[in-house]
Protein backbone atom coordinates (compact mmCIF):
# COMPACT_ATOMS: atom_id res chain seq x y z
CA UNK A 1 -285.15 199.10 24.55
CA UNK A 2 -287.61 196.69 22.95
CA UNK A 3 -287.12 193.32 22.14
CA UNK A 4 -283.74 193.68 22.65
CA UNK A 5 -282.95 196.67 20.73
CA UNK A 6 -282.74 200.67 21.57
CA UNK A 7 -285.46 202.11 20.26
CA UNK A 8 -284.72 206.19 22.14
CA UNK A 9 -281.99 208.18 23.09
CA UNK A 10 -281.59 211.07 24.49
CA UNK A 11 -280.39 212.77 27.37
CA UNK A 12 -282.63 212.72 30.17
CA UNK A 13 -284.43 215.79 30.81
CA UNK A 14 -285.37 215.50 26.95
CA UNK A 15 -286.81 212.30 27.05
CA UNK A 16 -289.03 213.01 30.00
CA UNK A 17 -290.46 216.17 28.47
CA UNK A 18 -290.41 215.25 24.93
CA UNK A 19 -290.28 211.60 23.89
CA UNK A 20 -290.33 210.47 20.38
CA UNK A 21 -290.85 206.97 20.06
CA UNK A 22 -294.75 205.63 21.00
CA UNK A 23 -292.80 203.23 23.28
CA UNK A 24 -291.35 205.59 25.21
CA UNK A 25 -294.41 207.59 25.55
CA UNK A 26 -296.74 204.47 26.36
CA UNK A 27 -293.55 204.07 29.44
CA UNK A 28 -293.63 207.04 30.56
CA UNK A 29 -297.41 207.43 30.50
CA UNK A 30 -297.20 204.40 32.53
CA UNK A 31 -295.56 205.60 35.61
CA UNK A 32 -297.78 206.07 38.86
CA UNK A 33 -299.43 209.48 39.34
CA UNK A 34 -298.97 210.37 43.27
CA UNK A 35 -300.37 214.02 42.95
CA UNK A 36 -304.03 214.33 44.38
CA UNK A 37 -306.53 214.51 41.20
CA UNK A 38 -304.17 213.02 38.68
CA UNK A 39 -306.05 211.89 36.15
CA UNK A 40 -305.97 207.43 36.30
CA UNK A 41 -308.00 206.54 33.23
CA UNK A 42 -307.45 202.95 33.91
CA UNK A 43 -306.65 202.10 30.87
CA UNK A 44 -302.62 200.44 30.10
CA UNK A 45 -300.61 202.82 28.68
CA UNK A 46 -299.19 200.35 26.13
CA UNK A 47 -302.36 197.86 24.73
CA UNK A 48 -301.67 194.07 23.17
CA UNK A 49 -299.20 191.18 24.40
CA UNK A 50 -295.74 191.78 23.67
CA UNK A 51 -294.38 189.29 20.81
CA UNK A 52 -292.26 186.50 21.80
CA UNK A 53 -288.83 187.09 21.16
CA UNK A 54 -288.32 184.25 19.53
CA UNK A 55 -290.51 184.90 16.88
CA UNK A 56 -289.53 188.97 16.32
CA UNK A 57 -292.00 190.61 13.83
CA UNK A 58 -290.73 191.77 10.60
CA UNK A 59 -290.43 195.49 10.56
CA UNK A 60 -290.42 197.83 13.10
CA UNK A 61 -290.56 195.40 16.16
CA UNK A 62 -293.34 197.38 18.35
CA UNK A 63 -295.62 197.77 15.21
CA UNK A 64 -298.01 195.36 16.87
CA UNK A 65 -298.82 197.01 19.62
CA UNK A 66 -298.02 201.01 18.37
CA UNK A 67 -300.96 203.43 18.06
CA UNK A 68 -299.75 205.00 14.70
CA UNK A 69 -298.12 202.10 13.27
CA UNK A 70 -298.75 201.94 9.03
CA UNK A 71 -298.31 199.36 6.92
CA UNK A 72 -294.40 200.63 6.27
CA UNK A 73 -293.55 199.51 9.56
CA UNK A 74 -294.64 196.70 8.54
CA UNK A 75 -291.97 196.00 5.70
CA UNK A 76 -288.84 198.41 7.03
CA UNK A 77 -287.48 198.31 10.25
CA UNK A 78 -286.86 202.36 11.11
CA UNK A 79 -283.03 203.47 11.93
CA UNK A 80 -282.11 204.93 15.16
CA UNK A 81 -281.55 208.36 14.06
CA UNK A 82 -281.84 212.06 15.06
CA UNK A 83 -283.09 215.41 13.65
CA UNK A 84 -280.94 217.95 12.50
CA UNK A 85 -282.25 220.24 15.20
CA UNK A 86 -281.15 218.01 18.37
CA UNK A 87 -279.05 215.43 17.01
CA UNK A 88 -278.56 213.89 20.49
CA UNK A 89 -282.13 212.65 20.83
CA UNK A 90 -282.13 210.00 18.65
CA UNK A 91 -285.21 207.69 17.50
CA UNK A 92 -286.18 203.95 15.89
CA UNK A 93 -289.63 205.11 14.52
CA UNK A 94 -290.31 206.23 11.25
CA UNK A 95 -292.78 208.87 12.07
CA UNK A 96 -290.57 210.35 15.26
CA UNK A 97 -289.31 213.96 13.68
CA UNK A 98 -291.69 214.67 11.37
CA UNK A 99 -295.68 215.74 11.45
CA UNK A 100 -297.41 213.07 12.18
CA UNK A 101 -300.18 212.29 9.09
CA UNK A 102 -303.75 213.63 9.96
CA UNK A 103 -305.55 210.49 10.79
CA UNK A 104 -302.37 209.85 13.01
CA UNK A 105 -302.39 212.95 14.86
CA UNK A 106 -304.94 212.26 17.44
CA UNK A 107 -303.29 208.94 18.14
CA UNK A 108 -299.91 210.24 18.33
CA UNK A 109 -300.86 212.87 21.06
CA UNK A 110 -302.75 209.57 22.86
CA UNK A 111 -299.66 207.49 23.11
């Protein structure tokens, strides 16, 4: 959830191993590496200030802080909604089930 709305779902083992939504990734990329030489690059796993939710942004509401965001998230707020192949794992991101555009790619795989 993101500013108060549900932005994955899935069941669990699925959204560990293959989220869809950058938030979920920058979450789960956030979460304390115990194991002896995990990489800790220092760096948050989700960059910018949350938005107050008072003032929501138009859109998608993460846009201002997601790695692949374009200027469509800008104007349409993306449905929660699943791929035909898994339609329990649902997703509030226009760019979660399909390829990711080339410039994108890179920063898809960073999230």
């Amino acid at each position: 959830m993101y500013l108060g709305r549900i932005v994955e779902v899935a069941p669990t083992e699925e959204l560990f191993s293959a989220p869809q939504h950058p938030y979920t990734r920058g979450l789960l990329a956030a979460i304390p590496r115990l194991a002896v030489g995990a990489p800790d690059t220092g760096a948050p796993a989700i960059t910018g200030d949350p938005p107050s939710p008072l003032h929501i942004p138009t859109g998608c509401r993460f846009r201002t802080r997601c790695p692949i965001a374009q200027p469509r998230c800008e104007q349409e707020d993306p449905e929660l909604a699943s791929e035909a192949q898994a339609p329990e794992h649902l997703a509030a991101c226009h760019f979660a089930f399909e390829p990711a555009p080339p410039g994108l790619a890179r920063a898809r795989e960073q999230a």
